[in-house]
C-alpha atoms as a PDB file:
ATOM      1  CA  UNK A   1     -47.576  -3.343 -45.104  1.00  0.00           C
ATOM      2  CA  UNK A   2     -47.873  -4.174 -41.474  1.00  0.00           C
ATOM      3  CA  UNK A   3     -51.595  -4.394 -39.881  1.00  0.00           C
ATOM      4  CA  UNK A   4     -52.870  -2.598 -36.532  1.00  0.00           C
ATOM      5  CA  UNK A   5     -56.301  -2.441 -34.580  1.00  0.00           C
ATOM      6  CA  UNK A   6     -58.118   0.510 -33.610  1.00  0.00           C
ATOM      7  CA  UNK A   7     -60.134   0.447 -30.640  1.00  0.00           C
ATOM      8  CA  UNK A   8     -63.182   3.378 -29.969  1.00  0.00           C
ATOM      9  CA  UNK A   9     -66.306   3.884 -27.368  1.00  0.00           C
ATOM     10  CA  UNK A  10     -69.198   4.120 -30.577  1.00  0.00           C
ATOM     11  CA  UNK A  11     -70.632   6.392 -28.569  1.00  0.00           C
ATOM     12  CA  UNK A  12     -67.761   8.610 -28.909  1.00  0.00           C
ATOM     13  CA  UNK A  13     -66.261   7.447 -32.201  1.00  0.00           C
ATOM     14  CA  UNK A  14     -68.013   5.142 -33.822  1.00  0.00           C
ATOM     15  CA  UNK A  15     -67.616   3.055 -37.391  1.00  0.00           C
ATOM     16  CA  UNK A  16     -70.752   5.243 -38.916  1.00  0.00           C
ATOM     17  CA  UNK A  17     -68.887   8.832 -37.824  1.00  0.00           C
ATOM     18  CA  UNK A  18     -66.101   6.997 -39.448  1.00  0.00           C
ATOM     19  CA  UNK A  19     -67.431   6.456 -42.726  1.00  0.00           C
ATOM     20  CA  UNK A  20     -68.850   9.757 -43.055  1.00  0.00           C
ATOM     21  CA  UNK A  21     -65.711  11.206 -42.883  1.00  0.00           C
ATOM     22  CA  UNK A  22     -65.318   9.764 -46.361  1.00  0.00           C
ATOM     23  CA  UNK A  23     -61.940   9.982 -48.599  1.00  0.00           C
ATOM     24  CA  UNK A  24     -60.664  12.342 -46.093  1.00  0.00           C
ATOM     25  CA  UNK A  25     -60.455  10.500 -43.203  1.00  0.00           C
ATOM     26  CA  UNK A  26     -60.057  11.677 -39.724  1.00  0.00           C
ATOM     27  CA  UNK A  27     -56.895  12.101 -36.975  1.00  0.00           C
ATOM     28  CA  UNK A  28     -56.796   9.386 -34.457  1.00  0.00           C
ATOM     29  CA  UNK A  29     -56.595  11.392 -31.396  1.00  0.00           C
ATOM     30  CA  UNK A  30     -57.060  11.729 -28.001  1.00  0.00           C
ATOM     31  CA  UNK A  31     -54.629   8.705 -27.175  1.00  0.00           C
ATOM     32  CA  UNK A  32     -52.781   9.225 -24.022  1.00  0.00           C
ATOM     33  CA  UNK A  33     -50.771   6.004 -23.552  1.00  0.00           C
ATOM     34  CA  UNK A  34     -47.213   6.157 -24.715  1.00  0.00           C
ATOM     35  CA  UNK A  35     -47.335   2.163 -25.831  1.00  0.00           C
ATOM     36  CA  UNK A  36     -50.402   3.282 -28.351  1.00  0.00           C
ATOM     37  CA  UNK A  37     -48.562   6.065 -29.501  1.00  0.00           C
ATOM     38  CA  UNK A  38     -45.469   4.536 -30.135  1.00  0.00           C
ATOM     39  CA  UNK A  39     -47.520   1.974 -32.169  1.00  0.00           C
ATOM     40  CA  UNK A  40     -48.974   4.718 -34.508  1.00  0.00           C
ATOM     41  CA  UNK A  41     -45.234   6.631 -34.852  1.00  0.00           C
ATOM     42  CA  UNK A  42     -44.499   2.701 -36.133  1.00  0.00           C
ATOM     43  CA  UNK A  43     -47.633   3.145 -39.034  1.00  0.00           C
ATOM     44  CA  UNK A  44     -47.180   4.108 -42.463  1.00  0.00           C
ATOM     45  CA  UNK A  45     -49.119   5.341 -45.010  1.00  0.00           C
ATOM     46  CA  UNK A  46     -51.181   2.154 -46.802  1.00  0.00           C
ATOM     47  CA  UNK A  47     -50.974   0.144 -43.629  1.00  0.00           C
ATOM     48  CA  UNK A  48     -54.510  -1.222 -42.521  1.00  0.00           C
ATOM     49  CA  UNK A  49     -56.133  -2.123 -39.426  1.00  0.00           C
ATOM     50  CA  UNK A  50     -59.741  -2.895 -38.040  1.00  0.00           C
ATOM     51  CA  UNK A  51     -62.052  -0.614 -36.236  1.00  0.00           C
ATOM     52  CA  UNK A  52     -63.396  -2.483 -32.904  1.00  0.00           C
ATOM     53  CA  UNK A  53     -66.246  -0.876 -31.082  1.00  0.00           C
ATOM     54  CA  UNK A  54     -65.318  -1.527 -27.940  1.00  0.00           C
ATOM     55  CA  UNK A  55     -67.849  -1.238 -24.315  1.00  0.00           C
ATOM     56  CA  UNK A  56     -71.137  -3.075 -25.121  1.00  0.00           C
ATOM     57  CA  UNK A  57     -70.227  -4.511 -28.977  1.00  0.00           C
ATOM     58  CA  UNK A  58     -66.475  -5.091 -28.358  1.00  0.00           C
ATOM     59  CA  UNK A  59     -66.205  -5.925 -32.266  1.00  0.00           C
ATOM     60  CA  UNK A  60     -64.303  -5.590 -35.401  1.00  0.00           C
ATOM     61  CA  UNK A  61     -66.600  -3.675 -37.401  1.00  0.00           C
ATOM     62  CA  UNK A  62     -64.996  -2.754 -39.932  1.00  0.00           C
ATOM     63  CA  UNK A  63     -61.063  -1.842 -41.632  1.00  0.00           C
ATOM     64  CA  UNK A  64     -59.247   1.231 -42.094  1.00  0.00           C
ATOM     65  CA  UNK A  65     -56.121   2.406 -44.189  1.00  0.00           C
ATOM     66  CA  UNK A  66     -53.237   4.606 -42.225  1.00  0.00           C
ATOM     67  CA  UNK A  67     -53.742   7.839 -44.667  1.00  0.00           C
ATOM     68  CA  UNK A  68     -51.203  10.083 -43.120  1.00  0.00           C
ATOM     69  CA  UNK A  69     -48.274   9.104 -40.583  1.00  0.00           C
ATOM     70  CA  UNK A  70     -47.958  10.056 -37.413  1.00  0.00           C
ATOM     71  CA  UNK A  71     -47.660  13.606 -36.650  1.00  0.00           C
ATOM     72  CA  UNK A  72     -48.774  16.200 -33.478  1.00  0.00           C
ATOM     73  CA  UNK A  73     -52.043  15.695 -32.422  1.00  0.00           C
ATOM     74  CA  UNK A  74     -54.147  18.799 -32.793  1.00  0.00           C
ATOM     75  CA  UNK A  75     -56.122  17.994 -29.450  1.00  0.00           C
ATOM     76  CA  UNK A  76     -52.889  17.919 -27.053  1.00  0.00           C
ATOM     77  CA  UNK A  77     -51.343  20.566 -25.026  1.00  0.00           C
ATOM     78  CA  UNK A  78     -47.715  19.208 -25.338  1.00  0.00           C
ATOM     79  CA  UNK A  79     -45.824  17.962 -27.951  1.00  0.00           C
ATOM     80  CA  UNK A  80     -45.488  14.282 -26.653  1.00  0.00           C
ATOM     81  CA  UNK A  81     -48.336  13.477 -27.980  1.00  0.00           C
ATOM     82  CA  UNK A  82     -48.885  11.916 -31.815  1.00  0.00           C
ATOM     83  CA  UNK A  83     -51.629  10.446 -33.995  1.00  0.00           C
ATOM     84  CA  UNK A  84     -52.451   8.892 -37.297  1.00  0.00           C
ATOM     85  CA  UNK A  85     -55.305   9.974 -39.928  1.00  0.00           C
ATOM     86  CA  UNK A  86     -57.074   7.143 -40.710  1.00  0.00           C
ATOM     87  CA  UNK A  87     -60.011   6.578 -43.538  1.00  0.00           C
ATOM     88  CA  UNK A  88     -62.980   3.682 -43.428  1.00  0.00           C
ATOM     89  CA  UNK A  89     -62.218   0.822 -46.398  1.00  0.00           C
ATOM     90  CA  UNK A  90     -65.358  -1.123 -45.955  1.00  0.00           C
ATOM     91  CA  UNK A  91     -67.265  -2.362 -42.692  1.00  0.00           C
ATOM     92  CA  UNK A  92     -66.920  -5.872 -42.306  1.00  0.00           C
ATOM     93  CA  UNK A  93     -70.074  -8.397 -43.748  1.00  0.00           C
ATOM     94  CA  UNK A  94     -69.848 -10.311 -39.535  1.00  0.00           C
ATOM     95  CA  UNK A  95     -68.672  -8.141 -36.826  1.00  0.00           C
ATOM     96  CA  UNK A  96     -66.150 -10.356 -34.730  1.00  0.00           C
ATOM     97  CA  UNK A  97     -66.485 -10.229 -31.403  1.00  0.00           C
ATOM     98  CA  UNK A  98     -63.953 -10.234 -28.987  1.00  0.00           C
ATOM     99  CA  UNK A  99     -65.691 -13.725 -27.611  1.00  0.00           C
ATOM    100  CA  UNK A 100     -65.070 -15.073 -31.158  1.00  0.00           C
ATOM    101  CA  UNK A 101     -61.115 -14.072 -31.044  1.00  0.00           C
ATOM    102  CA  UNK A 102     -61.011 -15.586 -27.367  1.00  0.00           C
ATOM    103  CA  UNK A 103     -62.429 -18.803 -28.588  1.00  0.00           C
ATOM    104  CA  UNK A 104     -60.831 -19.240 -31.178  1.00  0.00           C
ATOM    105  CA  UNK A 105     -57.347 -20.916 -30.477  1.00  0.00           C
ATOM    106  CA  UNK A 106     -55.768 -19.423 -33.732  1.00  0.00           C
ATOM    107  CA  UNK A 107     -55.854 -16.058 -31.570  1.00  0.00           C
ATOM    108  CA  UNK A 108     -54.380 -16.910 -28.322  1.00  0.00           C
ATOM    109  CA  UNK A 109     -51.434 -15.016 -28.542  1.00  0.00           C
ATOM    110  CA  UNK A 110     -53.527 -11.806 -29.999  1.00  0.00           C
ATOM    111  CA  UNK A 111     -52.895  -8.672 -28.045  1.00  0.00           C
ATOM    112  CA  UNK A 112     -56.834  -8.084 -28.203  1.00  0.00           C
ATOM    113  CA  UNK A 113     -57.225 -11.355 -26.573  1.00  0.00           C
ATOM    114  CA  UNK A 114     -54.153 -10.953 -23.941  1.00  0.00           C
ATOM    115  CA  UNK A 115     -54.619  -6.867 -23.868  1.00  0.00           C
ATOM    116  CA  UNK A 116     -57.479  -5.937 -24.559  1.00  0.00           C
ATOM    117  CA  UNK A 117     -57.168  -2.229 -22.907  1.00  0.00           C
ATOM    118  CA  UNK A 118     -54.486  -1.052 -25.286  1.00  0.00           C
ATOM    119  CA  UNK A 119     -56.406   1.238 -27.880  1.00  0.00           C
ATOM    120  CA  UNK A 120     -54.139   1.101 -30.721  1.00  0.00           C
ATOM    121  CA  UNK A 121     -52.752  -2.775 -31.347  1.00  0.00           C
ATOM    122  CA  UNK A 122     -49.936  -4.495 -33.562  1.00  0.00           C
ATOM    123  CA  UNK A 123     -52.002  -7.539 -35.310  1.00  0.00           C
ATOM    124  CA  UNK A 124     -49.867 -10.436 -36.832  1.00  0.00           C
ATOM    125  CA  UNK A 125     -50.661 -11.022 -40.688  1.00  0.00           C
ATOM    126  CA  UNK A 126     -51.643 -14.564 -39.443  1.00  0.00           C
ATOM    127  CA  UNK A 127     -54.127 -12.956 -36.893  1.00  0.00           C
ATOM    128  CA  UNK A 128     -55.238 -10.491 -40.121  1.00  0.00           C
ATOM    129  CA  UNK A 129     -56.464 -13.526 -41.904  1.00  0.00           C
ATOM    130  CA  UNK A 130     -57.829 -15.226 -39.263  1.00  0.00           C
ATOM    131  CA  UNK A 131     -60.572 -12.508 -38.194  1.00  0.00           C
ATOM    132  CA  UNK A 132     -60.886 -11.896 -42.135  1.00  0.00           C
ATOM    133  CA  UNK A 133     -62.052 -15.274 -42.252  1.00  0.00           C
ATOM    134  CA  UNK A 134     -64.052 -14.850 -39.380  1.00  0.00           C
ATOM    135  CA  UNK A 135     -65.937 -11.998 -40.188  1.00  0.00           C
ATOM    136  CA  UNK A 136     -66.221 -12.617 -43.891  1.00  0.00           C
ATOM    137  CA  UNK A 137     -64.166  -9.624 -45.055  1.00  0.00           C
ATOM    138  CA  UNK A 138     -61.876 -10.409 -48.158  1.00  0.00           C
ATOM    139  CA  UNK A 139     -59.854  -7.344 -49.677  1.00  0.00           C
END
């Protein structure tokens, strides 16, 4: 299992519309950077990753499971384009700000911390624990 990030405006995508998408889950799309999509054609099913509200909160809010792999995404008009589905596992008990991740030297080399405009992120099982631990979440 290999762990990711998911980054979304709330007011456009946020943890709540998330959740209420239920068992079901929901297609990441709309990502137009071939770096982010390359990341998702890299995601299999069962892998996890956070859900960061990004703008005002810029937090990890909450974790996801990869429920389908990458295939065409139903909102482009070409076929370079690819996306996940994606389901809510559980929000997390302390959102983690991206402040908390830059101060805390454990981080430093996390692409949130060093990148923080990619939308869809590779995190390090080291980094995994770390804002676990952070944010109180524990599987």
């Amino acid at each position: 299992m290999r762990y990711w990030l998911f980054k979304s405006e709330p007011s456009e995508w946020s943890w709540d519309m998330q959740v209420a998408k239920g068992d079901a889950g929901e297609e990441w799309d709309g990502v137009r950077n071939y770096q982010a999509r390359n990341f998702m054609r890299d995601m299999a099913v069962g892998d996890l990753a956070f859900f960061y509200h990004s703008q005002t909160e810029k937090a990890v809010v909450g974790v996801v499971e990869v429920i389908a792999e990458a295939h065409p995404d139903s909102t482009a008009d070409d076929d370079r384009w690819d996306c996940v589905d994606i389901k809510a596992i559980a929000p997390f008990p302390t959102p983690v700000t991206l402040d908390m991740c830059k101060d805390d030297p454990r981080l430093s080399d996390m692409a949130l911390v060093n990148n923080p405009r990619l939308s869809v992120q590779p995190v390090s099982d080291a980094e995994w624990a770390v804002v676990c631990e952070l944010g109180g979440y524990t599987a």
